[in-house]
C-alpha atoms as a PDB file:
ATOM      1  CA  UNK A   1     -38.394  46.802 -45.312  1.00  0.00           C
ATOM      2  CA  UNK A   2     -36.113  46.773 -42.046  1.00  0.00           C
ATOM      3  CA  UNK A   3     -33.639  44.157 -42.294  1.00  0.00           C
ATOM      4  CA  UNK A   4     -33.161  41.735 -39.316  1.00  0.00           C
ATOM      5  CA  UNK A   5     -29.540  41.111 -37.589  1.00  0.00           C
ATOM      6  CA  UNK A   6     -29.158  38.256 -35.364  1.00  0.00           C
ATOM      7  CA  UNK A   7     -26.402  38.122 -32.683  1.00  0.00           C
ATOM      8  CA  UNK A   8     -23.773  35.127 -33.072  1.00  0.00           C
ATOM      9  CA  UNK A   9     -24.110  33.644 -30.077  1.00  0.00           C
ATOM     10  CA  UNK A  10     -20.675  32.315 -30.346  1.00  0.00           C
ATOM     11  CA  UNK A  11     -18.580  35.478 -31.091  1.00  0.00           C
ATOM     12  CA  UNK A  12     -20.851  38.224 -30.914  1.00  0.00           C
ATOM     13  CA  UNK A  13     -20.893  38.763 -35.061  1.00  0.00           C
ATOM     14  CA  UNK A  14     -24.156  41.153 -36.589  1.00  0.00           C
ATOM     15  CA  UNK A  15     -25.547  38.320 -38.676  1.00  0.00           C
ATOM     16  CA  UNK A  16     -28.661  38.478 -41.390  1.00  0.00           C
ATOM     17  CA  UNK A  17     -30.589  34.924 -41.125  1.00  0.00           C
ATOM     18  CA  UNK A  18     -32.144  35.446 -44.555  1.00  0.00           C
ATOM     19  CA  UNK A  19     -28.721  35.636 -46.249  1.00  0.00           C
ATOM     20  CA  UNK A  20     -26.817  32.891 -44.348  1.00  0.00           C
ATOM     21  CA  UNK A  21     -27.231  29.836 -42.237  1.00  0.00           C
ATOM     22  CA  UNK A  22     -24.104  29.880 -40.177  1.00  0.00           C
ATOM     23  CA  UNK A  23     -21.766  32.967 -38.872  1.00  0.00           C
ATOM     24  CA  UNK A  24     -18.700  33.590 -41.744  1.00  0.00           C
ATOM     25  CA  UNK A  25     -16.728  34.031 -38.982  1.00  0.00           C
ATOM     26  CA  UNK A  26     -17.066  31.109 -36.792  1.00  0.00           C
ATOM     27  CA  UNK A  27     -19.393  29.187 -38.866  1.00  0.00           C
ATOM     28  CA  UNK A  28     -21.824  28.850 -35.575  1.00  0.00           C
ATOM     29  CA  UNK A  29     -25.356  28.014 -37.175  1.00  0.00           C
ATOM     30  CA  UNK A  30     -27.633  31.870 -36.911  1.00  0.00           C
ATOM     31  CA  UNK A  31     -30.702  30.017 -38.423  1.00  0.00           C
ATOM     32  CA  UNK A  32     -33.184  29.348 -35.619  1.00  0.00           C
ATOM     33  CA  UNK A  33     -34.112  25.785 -36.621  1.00  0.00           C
ATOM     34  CA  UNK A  34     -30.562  24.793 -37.411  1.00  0.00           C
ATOM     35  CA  UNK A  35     -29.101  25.934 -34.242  1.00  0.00           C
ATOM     36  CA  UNK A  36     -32.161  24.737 -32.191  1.00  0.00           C
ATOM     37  CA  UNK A  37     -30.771  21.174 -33.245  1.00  0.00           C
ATOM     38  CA  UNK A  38     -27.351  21.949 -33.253  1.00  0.00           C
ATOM     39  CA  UNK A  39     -27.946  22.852 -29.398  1.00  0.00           C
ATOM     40  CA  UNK A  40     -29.890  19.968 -28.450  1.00  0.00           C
ATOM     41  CA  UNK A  41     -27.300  17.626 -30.362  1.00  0.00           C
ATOM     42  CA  UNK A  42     -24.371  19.095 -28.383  1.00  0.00           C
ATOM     43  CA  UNK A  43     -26.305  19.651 -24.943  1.00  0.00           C
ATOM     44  CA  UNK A  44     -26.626  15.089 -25.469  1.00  0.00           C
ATOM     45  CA  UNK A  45     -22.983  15.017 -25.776  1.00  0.00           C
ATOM     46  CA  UNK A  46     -22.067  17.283 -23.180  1.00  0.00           C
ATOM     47  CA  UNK A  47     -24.438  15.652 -20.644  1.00  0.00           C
ATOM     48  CA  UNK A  48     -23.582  12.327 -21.641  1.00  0.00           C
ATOM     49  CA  UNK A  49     -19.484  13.454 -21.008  1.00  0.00           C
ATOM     50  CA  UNK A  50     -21.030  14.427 -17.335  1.00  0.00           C
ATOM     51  CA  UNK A  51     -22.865  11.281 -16.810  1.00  0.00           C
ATOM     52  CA  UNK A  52     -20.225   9.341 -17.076  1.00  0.00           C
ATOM     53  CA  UNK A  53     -17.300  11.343 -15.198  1.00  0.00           C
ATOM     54  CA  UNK A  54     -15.971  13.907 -17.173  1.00  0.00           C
ATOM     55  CA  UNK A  55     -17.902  17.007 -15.707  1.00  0.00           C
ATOM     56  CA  UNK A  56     -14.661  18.246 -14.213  1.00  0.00           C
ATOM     57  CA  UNK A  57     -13.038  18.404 -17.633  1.00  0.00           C
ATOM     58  CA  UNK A  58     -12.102  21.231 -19.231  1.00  0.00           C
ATOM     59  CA  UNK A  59     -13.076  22.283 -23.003  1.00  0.00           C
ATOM     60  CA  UNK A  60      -9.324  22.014 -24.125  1.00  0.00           C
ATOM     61  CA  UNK A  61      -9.045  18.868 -22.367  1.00  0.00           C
ATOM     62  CA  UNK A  62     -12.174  17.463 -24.083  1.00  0.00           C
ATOM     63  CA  UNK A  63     -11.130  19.046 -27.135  1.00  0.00           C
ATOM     64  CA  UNK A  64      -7.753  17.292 -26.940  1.00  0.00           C
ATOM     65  CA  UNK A  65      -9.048  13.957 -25.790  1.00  0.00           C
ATOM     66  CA  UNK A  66     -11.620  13.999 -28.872  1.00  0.00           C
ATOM     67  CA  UNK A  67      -8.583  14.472 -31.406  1.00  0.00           C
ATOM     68  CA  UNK A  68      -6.769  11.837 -29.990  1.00  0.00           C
ATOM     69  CA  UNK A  69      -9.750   9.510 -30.242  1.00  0.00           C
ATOM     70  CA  UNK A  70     -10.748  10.554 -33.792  1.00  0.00           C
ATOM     71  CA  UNK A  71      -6.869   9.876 -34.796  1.00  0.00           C
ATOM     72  CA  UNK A  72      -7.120   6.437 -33.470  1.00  0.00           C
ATOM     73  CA  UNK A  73     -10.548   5.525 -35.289  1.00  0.00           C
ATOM     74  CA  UNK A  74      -9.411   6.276 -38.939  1.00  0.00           C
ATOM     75  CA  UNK A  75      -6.116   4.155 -38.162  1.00  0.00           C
ATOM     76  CA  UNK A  76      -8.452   1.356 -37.515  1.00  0.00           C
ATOM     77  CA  UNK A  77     -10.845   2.594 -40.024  1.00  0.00           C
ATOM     78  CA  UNK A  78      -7.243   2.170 -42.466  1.00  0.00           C
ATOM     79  CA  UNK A  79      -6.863  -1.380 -40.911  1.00  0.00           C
ATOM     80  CA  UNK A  80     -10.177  -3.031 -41.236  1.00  0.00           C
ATOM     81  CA  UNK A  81     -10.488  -1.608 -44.521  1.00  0.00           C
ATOM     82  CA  UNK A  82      -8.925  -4.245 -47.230  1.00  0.00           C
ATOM     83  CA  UNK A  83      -6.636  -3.016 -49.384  1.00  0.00           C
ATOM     84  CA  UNK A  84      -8.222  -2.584 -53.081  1.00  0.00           C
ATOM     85  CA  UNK A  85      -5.807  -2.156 -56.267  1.00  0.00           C
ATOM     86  CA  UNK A  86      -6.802   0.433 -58.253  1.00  0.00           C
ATOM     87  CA  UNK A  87      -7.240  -0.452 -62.390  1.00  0.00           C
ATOM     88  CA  UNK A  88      -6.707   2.609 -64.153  1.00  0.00           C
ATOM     89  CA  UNK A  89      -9.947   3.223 -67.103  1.00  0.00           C
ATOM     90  CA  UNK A  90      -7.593   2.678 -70.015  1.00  0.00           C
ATOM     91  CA  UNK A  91      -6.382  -0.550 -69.216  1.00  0.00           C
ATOM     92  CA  UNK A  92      -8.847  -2.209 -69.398  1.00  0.00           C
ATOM     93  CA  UNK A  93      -8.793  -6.184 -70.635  1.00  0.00           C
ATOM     94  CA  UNK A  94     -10.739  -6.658 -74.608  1.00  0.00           C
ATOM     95  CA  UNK A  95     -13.128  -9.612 -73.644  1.00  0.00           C
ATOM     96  CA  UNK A  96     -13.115 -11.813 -77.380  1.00  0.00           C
ATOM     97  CA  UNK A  97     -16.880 -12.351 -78.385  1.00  0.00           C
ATOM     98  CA  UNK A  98     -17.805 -16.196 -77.913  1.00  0.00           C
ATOM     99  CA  UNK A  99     -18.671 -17.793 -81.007  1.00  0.00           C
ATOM    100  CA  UNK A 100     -22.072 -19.565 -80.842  1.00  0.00           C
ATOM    101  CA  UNK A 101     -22.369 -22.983 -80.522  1.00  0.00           C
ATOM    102  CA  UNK A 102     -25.334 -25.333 -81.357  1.00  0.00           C
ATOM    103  CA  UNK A 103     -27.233 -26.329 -78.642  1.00  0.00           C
ATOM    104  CA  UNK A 104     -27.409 -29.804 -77.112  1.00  0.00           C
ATOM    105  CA  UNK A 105     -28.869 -31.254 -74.569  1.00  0.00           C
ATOM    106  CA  UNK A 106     -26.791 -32.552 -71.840  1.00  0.00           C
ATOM    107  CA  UNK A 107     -27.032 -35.859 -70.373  1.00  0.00           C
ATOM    108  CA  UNK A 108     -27.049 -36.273 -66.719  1.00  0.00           C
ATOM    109  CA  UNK A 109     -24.531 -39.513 -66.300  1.00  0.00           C
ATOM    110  CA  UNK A 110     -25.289 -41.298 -62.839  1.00  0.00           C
ATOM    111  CA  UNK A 111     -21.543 -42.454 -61.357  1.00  0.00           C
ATOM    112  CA  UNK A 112     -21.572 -45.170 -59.745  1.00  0.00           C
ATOM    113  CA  UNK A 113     -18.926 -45.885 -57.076  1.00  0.00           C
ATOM    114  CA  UNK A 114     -18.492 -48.152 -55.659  1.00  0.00           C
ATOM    115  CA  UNK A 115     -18.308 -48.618 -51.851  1.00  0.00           C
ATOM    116  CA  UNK A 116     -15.581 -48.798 -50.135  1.00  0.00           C
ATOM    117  CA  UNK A 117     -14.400 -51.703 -47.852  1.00  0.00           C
ATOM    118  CA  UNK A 118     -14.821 -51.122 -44.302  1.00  0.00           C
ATOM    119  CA  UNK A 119     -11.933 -51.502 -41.985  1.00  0.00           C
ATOM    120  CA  UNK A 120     -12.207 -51.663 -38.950  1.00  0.00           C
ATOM    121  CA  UNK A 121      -9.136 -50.714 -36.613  1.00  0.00           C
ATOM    122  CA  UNK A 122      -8.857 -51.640 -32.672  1.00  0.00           C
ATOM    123  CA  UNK A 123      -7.255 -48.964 -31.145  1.00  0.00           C
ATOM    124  CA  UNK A 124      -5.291 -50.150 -28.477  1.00  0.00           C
ATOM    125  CA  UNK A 125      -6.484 -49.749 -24.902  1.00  0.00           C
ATOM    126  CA  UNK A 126      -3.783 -47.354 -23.174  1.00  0.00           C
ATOM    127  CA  UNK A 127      -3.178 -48.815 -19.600  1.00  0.00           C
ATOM    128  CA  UNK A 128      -3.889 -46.093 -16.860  1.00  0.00           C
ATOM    129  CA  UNK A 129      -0.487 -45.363 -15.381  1.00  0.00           C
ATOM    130  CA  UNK A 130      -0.316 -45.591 -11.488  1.00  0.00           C
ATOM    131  CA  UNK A 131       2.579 -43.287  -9.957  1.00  0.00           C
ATOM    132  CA  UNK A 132       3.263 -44.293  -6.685  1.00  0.00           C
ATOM    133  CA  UNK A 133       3.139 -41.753  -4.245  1.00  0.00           C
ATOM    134  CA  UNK A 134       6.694 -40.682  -3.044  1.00  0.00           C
ATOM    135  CA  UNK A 135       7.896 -42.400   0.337  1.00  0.00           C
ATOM    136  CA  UNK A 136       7.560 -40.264   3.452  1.00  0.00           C
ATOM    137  CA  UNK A 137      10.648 -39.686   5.029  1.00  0.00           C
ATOM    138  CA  UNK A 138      10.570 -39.729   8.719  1.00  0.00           C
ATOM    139  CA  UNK A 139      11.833 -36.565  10.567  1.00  0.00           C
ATOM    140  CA  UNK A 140      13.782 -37.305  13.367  1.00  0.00           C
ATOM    141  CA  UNK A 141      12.121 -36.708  16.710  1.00  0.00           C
ATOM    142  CA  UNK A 142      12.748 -32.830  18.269  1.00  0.00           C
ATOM    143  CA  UNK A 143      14.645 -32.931  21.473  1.00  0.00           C
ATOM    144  CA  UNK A 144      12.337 -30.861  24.024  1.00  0.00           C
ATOM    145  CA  UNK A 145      14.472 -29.000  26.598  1.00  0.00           C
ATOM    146  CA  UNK A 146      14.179 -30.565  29.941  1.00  0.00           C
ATOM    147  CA  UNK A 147      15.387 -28.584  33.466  1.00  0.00           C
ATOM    148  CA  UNK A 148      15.620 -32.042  35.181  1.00  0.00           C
ATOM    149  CA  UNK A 149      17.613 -33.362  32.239  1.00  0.00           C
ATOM    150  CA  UNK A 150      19.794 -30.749  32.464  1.00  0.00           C
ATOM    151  CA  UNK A 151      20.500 -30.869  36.617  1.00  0.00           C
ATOM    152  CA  UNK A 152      21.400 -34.305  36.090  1.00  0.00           C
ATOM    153  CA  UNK A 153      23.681 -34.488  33.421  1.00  0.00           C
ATOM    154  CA  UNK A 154      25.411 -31.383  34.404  1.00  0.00           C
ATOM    155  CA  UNK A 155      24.950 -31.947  38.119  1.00  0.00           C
ATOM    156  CA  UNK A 156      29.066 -32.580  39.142  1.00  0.00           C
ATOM    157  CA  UNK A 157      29.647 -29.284  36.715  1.00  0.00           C
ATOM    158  CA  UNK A 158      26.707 -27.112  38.583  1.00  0.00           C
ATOM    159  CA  UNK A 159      28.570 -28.343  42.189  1.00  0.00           C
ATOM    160  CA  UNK A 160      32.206 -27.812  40.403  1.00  0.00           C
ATOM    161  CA  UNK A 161      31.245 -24.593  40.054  1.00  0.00           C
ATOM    162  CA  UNK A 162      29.625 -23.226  43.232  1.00  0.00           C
ATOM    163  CA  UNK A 163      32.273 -24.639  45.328  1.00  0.00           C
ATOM    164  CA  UNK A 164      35.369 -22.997  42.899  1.00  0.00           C
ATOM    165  CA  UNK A 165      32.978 -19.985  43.717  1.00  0.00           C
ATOM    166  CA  UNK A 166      33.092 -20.309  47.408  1.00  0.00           C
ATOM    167  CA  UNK A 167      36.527 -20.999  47.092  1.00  0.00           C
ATOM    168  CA  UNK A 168      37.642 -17.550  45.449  1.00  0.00           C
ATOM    169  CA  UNK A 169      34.933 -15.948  47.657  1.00  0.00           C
ATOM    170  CA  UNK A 170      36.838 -17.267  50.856  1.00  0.00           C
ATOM    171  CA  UNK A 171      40.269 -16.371  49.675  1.00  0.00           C
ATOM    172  CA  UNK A 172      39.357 -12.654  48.594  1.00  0.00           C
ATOM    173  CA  UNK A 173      38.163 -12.336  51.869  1.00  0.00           C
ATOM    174  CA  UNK A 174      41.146 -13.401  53.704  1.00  0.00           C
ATOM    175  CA  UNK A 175      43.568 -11.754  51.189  1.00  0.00           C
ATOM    176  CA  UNK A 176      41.712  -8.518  52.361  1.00  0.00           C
ATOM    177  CA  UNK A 177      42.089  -8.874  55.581  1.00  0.00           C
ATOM    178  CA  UNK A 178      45.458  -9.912  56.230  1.00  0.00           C
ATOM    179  CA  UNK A 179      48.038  -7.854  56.230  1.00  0.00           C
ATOM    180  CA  UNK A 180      51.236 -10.432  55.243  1.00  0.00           C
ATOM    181  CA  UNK A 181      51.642 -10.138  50.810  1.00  0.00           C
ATOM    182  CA  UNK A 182      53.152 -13.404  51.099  1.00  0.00           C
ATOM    183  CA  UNK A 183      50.834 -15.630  52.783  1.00  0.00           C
ATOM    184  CA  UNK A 184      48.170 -13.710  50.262  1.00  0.00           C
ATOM    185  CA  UNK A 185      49.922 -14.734  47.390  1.00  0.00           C
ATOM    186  CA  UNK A 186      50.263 -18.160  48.175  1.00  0.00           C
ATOM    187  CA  UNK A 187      46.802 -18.320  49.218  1.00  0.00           C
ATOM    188  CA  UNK A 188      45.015 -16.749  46.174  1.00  0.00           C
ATOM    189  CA  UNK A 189      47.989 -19.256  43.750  1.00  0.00           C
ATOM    190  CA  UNK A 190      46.869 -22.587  45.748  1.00  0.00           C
ATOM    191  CA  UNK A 191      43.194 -20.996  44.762  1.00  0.00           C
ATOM    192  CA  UNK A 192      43.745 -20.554  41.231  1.00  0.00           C
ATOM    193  CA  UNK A 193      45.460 -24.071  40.923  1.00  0.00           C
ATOM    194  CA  UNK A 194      42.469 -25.531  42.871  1.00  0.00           C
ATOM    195  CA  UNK A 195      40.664 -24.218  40.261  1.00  0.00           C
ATOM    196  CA  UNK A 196      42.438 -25.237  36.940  1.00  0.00           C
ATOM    197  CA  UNK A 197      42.426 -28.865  38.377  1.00  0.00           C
ATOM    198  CA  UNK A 198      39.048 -29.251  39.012  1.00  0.00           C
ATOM    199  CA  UNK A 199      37.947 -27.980  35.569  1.00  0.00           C
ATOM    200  CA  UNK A 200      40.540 -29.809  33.723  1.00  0.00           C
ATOM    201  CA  UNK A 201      39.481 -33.021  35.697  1.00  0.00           C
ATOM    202  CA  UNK A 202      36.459 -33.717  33.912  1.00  0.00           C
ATOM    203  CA  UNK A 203      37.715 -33.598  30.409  1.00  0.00           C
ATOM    204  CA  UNK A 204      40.385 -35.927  31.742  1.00  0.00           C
ATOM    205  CA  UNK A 205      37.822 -38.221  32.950  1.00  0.00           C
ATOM    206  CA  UNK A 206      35.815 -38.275  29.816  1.00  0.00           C
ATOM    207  CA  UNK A 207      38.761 -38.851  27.718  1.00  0.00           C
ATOM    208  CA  UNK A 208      40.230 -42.074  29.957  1.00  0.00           C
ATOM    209  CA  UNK A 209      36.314 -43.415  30.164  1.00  0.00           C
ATOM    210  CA  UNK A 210      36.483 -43.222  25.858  1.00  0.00           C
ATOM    211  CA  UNK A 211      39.468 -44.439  25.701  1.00  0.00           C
ATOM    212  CA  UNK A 212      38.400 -47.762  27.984  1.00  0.00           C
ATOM    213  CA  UNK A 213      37.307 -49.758  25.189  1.00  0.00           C
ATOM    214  CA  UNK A 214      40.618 -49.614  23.198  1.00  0.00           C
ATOM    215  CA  UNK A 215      42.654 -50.182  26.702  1.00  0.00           C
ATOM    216  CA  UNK A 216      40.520 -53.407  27.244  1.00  0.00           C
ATOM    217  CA  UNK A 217      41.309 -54.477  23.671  1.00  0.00           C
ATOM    218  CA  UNK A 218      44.808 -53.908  23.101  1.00  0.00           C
ATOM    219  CA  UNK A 219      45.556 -56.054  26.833  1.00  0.00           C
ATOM    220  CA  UNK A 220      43.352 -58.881  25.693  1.00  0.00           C
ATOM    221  CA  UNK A 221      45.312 -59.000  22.090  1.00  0.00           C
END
């Protein structure tokens, strides 16, 4: 009778079917009907890792990621599970036999109780608490920049200004062209003192206008 080898389709191993179910050496199942359902068992779990975005994974990887997985289900397996004591056989309890006692037959008692009072209790009514809303505070109105506003109130300044610039204009001019240092100095000093006066004259005039009210006071005391 010739004997029959099968091929172990996971490492290559000479196996007889008749004598064993499953390769010795990598315990892959040689028996036709048990690997035909080992194959369609693993091709569902392999297509189901596809399906659902693993089919770029590697076997290690998978491998890896199933260890992890199976670690974390027996630690929850270990803390659903209640904790039983174990009683050891030969401690167990002696139970002492119960003495028999006549029979009789029991008499169902009817209590009566009585009922109680009822009391009624008026809650009181809680008042619905109005908060008043919080008082608007009125912002203070936003001063809008105005050209003509400006030309008036700074109207002297504006003219102060392009006349003092005239002025040093004009006196440049002649200091260039004449030839006598002295009559240039004086000319470009009267300038500059021109100048000083008619910006400090202003602040002077603000200060005696503010200081009008006190004047008017202290002569009428």
């Amino acid at each position: 009778m010739k004997q029959l080898l099968i091929r172990c389709d996971c490492c290559g191993l000479s196996v007889d079917p008749q004598t064993a179910e499953n390769c010795p050496r990598c315990n892959y199942p040689v028996n036709p009907d048990k690997e035909e359902r080992f194959l369609e068992s693993a091709i569902n779990d392999l297509q189901r890792v596809a399906n659902y975005g693993g089919e770029n994974i590697r076997v290690a990887e998978l491998i890896r990621r199933y260890q992890l997985r199976l670690n974390s289900v027996r630690h929850l397996k270990v803390l659903i599970s209640p904790a039983v004591p174990l009683v050891p056989v030969g401690a167990q309890t002696h139970v002492a036999p119960i003495a028999a006692q006549p029979f009789a037959p029991e008499v169902q008692e009817e209590a009566k109780v009585a009922p109680l009072p009822a009391i009624s209790k008026e809650l009181p009514q809680e008042e619905p608490v109005v908060t008043a809303p919080p008082p608007v505070r009125p912002q203070p109105p936003r001063r809008v920049f105005s050209w003509r506003e400006f030309f008036a109130d700074q109207a002297i300044n504006i003219v102060a200004s392009v006349g003092a610039f005239l002025l040093l204009v004009g006196s440049l001019s002649f200091t260039i062209t004449t030839s006598n240092l002295l009559v240039s100095f004086l000319v470009v000093f009267a300038v500059h003192a021109v100048l000083v006066l008619s910006a400090s004259l202003p602040t002077a005039l603000r200060h005696f206008v503010s200081l009008q009210p006190f004047i008017r006071s202290s002569s009428l005391s």
